[in-house]
C-alpha atoms as a PDB file:
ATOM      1  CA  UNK A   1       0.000   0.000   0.000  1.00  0.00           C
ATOM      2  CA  UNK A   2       1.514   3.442  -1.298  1.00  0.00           C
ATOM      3  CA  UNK A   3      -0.098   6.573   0.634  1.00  0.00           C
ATOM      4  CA  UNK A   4       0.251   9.669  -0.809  1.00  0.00           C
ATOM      5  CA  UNK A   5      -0.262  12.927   1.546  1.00  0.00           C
ATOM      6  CA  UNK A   6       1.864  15.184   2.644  1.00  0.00           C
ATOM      7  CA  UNK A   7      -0.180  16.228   5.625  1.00  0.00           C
ATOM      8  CA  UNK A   8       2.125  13.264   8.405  1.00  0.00           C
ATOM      9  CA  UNK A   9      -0.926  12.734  10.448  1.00  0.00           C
ATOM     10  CA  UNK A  10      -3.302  11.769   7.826  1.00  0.00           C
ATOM     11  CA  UNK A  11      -0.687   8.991   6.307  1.00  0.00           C
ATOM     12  CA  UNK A  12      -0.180   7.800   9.773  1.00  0.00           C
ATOM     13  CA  UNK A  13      -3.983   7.733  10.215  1.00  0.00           C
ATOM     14  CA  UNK A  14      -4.083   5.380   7.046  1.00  0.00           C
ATOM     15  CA  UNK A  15      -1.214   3.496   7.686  1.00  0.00           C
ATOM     16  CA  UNK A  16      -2.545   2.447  10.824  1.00  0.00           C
ATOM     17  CA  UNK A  17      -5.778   1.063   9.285  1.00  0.00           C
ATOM     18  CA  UNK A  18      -4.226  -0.386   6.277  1.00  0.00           C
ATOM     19  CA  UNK A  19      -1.865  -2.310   8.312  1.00  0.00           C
ATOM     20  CA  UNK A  20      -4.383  -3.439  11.509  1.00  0.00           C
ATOM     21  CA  UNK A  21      -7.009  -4.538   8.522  1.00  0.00           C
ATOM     22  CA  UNK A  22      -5.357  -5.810   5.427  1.00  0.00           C
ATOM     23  CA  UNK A  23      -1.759  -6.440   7.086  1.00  0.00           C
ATOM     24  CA  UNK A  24       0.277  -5.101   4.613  1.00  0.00           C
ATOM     25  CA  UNK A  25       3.301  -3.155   3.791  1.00  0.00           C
ATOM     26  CA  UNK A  26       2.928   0.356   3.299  1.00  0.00           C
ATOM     27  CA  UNK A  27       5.226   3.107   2.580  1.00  0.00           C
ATOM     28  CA  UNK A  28       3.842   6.887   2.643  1.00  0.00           C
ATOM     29  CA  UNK A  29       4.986  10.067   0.323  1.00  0.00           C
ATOM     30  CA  UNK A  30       4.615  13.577   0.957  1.00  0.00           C
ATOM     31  CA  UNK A  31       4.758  14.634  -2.662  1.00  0.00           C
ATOM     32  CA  UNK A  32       4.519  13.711  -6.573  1.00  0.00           C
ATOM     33  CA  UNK A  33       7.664  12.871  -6.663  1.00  0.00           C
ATOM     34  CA  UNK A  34       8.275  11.026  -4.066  1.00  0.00           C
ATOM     35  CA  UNK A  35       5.140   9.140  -4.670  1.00  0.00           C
ATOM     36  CA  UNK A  36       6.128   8.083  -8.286  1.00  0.00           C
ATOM     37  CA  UNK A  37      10.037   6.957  -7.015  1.00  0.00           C
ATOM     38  CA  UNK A  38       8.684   5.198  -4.266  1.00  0.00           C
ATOM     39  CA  UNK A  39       6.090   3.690  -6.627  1.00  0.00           C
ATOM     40  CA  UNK A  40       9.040   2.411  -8.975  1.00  0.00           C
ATOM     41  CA  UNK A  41      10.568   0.946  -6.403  1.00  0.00           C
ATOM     42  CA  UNK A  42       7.946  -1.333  -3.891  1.00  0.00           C
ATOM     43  CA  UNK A  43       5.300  -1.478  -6.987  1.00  0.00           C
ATOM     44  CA  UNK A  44       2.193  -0.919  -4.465  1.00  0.00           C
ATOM     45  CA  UNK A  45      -1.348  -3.016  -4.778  1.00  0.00           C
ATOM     46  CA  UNK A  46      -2.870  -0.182  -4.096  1.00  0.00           C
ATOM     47  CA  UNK A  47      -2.760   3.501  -3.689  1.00  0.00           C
ATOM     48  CA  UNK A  48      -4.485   6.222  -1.688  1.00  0.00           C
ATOM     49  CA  UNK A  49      -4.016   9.917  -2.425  1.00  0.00           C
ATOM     50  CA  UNK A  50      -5.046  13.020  -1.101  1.00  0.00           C
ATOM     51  CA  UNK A  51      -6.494  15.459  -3.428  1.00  0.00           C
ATOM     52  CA  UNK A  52      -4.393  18.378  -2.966  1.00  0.00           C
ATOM     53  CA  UNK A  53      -1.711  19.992  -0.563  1.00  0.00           C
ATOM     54  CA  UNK A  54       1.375  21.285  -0.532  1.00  0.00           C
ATOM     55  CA  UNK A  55       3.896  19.800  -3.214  1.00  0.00           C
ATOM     56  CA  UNK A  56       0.907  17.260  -4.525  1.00  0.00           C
ATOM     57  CA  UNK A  57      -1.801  17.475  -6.988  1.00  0.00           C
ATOM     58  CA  UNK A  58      -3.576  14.098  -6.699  1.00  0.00           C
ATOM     59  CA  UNK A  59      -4.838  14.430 -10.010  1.00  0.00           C
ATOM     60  CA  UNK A  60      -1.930  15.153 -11.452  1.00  0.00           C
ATOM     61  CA  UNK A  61      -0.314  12.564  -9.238  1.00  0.00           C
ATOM     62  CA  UNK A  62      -2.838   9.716 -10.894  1.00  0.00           C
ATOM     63  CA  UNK A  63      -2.496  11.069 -14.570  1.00  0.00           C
ATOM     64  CA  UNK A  64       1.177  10.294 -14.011  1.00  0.00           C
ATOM     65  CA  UNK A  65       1.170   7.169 -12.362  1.00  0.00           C
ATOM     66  CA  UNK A  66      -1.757   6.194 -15.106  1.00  0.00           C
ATOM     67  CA  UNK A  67       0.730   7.050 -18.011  1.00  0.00           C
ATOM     68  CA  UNK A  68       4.090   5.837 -16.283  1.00  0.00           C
ATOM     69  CA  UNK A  69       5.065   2.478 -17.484  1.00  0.00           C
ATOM     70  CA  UNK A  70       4.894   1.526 -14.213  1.00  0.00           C
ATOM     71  CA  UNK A  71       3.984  -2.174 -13.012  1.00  0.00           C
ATOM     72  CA  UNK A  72       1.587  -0.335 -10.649  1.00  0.00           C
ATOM     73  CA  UNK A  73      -0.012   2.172 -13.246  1.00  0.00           C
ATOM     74  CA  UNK A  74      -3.302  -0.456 -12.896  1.00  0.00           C
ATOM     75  CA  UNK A  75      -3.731  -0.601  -9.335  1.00  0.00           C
ATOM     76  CA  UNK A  76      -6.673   1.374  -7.480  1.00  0.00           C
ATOM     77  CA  UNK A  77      -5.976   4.569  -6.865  1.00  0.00           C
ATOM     78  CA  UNK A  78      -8.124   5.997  -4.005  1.00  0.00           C
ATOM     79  CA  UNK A  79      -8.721   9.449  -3.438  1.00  0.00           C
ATOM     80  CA  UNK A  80      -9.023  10.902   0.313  1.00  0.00           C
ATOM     81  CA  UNK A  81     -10.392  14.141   0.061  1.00  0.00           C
ATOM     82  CA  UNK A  82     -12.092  16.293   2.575  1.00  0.00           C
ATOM     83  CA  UNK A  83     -14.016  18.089  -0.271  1.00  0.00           C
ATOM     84  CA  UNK A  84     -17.090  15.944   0.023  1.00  0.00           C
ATOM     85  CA  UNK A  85     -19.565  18.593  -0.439  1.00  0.00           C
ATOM     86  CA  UNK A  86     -22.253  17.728  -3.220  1.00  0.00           C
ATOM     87  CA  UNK A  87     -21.427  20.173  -5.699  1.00  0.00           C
ATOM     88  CA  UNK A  88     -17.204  19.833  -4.784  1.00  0.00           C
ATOM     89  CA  UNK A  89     -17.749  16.441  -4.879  1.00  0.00           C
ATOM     90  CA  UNK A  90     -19.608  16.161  -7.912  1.00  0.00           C
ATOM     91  CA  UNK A  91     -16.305  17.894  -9.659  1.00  0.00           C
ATOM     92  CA  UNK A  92     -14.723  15.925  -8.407  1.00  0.00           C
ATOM     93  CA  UNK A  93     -16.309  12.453  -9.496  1.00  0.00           C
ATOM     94  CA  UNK A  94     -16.370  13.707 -13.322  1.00  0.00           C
ATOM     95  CA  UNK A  95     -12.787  14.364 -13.108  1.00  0.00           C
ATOM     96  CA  UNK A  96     -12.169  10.667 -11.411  1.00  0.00           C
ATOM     97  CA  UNK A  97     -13.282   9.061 -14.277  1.00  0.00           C
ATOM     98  CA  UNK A  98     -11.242  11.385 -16.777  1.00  0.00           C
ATOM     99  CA  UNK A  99      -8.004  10.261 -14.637  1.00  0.00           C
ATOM    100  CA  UNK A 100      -9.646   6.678 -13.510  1.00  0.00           C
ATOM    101  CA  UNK A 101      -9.506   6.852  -9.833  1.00  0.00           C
ATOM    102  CA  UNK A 102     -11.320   3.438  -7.812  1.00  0.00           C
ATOM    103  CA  UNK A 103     -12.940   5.203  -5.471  1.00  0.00           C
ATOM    104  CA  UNK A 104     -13.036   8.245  -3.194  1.00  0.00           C
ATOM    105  CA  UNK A 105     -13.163   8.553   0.905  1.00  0.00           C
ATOM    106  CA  UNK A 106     -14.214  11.970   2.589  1.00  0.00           C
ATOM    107  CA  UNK A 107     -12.036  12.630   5.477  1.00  0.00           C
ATOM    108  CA  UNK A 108     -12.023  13.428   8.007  1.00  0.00           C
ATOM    109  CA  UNK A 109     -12.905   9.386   9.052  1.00  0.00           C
ATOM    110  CA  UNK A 110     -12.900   6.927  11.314  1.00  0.00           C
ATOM    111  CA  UNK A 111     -12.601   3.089  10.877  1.00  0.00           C
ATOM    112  CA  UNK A 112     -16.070   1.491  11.984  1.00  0.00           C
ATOM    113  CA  UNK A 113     -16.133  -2.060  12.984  1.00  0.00           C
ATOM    114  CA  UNK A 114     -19.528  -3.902  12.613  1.00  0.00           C
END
């Protein structure tokens, strides 16, 4: 699992969870480029992003990892985004088709168990 945010807490946040539900690996990037060389080199399953912050454009982070030759460029990329308001969201879900995101979370979130 690659997680992509350069806000520390949030990757910790999602770290945690991936690694107390699915038990995997995961290694965490602040930034594009960091993201795509890290990428290269552990070829994640899977990929969460956050939509925007300093030094990262999740958009621009997926068209790159979408176009990369990357063994990874297939795996889900899933956008965290605290921009879940209808119209914001609605944006946002035309333009996750264009640059084929899986799926999106709103943060902020908590893990529910059931």
């Amino acid at each position: 699992v690659l997680i992509v945010d350069p806000q520390s807490a949030n990757a910790r946040l999602i770290s945690e969870l991936m690694r107390n539900i699915a038990r995997s690996q995961v290694w965490t990037a602040p930034n594009t480029a960091k993201a795509l060389q890290v990428a290269r080199a552990v070829d994640p399953h899977v990929v969460f992003v956050e939509m925007a912050g300093p030094g990262l454009d999740g958009g621009d982070f997926s068209r790159q990892l979408r176009r990369s030759d990357l063994a990874c460029r297939q795996a889900p990329v899933i956008m965290v985004t605290s921009r879940t308001c209808s119209s914001a969201f609605s944006r946002c879900s035309a333009r996750a088709r264009m640059v084929l995101w899986s799926r999106f979370i709103g943060s902020p979130f908590v893990r529910e168990f059931r």
